[in-house]
N, C-alpha and C. Protein backbone atom coordinates (compact mmCIF):
# COMPACT_ATOMS: atom_id res chain seq x y z
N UNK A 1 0.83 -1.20 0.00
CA UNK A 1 0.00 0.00 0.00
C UNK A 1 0.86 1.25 0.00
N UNK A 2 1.87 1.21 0.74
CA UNK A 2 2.82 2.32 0.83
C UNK A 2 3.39 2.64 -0.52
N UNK A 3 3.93 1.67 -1.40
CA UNK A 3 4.25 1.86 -2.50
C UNK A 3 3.30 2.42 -3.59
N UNK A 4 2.32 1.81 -3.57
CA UNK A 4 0.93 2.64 -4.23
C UNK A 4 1.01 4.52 -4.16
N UNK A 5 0.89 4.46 -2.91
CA UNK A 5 0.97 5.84 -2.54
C UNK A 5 1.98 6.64 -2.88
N UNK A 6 3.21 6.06 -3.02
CA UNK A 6 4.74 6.93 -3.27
C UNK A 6 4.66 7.10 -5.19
N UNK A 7 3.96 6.24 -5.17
CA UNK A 7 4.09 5.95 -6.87
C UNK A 7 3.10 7.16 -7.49
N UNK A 8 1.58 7.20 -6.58
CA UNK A 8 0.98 8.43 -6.92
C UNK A 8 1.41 9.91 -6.83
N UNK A 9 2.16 9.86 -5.93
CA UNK A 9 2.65 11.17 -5.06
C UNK A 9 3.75 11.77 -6.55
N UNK A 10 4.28 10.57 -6.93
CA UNK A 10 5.65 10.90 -7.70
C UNK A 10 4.96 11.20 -8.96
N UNK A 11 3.96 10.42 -9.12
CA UNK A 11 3.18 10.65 -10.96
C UNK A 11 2.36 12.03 -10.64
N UNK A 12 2.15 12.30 -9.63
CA UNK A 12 1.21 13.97 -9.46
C UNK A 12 2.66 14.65 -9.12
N UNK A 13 3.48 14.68 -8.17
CA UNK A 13 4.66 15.52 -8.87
C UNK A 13 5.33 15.72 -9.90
N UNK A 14 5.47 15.01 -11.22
CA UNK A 14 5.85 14.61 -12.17
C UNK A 14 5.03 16.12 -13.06
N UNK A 15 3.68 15.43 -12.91
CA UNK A 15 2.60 16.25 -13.81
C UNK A 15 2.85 17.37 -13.72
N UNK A 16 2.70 17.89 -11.92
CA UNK A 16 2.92 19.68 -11.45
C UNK A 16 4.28 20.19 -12.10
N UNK A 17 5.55 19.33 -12.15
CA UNK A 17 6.53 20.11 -12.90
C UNK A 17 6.43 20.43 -14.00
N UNK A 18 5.82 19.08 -14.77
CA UNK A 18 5.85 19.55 -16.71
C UNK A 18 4.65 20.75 -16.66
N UNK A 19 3.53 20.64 -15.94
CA UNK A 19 2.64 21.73 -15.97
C UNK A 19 3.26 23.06 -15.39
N UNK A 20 4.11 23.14 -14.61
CA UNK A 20 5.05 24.29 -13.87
C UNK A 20 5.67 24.99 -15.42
N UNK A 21 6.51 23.66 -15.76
CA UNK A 21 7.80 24.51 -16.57
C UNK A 21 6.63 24.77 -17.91
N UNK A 22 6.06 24.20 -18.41
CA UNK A 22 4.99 24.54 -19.67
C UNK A 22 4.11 26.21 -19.51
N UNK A 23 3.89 26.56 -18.79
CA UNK A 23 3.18 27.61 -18.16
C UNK A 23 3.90 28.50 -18.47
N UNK A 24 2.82 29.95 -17.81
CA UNK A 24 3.04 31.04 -18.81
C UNK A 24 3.74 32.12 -16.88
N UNK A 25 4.28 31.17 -16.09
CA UNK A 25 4.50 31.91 -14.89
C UNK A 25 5.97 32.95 -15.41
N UNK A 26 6.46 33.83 -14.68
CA UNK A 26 8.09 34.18 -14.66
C UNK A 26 9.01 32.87 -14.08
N UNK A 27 9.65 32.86 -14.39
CA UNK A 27 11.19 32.22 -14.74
C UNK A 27 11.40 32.15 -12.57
N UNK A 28 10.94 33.24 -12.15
CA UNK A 28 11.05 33.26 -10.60
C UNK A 28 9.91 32.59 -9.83
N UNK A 29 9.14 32.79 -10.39
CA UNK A 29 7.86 31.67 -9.63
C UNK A 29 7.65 30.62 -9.91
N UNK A 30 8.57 29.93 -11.10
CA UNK A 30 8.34 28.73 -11.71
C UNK A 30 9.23 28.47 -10.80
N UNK A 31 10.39 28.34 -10.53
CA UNK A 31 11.56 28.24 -9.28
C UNK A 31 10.97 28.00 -8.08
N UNK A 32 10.23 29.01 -7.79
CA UNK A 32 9.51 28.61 -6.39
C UNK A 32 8.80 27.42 -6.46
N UNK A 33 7.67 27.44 -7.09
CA UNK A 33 6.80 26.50 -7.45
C UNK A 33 7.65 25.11 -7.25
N UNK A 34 8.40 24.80 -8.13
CA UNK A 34 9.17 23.66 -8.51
C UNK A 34 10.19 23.31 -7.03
N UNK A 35 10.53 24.04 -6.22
CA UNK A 35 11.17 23.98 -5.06
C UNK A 35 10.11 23.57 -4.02
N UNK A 36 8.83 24.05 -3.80
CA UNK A 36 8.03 23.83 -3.04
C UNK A 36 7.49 22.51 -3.29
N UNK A 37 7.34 22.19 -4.33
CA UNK A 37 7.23 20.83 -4.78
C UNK A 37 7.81 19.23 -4.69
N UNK A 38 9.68 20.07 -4.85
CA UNK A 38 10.20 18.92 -4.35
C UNK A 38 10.28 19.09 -2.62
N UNK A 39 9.76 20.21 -1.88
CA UNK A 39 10.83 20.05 -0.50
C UNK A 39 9.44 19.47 0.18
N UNK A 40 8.11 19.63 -0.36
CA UNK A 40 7.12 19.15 0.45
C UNK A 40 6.46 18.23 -0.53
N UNK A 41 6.46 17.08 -1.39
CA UNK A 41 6.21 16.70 -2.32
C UNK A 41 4.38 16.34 -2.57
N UNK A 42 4.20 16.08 -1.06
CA UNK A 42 2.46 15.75 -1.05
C UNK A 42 1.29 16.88 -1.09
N UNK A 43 1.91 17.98 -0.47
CA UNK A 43 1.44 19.12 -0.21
C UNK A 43 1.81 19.93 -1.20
N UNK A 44 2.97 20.20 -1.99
CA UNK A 44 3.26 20.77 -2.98
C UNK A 44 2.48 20.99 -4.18
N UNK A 45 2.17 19.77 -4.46
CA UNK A 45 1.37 19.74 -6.20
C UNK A 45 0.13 20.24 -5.66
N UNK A 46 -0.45 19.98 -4.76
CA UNK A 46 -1.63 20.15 -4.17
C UNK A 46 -1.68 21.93 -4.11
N UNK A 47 -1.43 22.04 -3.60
CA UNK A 47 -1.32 23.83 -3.48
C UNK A 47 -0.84 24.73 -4.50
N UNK A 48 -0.05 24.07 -5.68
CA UNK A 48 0.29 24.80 -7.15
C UNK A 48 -1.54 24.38 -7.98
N UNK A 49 -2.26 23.22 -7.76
CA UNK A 49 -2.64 23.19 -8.56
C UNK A 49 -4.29 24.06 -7.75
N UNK A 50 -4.07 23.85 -6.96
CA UNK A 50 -5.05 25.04 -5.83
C UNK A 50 -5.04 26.34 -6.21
N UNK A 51 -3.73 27.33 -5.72
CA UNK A 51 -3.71 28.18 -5.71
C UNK A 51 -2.93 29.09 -6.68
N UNK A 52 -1.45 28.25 -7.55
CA UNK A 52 -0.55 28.66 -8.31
C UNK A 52 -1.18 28.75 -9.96
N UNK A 53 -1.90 27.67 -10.08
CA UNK A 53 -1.89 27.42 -11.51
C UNK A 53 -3.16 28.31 -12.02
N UNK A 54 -2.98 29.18 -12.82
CA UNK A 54 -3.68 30.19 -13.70
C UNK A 54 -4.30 29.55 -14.87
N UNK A 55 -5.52 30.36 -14.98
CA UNK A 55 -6.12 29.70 -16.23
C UNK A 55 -5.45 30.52 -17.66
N UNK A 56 -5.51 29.64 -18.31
CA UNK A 56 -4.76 30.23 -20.08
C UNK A 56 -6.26 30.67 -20.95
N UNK A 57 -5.99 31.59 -21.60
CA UNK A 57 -7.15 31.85 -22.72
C UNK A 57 -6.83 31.20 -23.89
N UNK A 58 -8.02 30.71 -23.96
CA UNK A 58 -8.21 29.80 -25.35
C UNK A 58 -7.74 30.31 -26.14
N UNK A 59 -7.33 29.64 -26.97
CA UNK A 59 -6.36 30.37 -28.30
C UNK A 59 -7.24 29.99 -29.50
């Protein structure tokens, strides 16, 4: 079960970075973002995709 869980944690951190570095943030908040991510990894993606991640206009 533990492994289950580390495996999710790592495939939703995974996602929040390529979605981090793909994004339209500055070069300085993508840094943050991506630091907060690895130093708290469960709580991290969770709160970029909460509060960090901006919506894009349709193109």
């Amino acid at each position: 079960m533990e492994f289950l869980f580390t495996a999710f944690v790592a495939i939703f951190d995974i996602v929040a970075i390529v979605d981090i570095l793909r994004g339209g943030l500055p070069v300085e908040k993508k840094f943050l973002w991506i630091a907060l991510v690895f130093i708290v990894p469960v709580v991290g993606f969770m709160l970029y995709f909460l509060l960090g991640k901006t919506e894009q206009p349709a193109a």
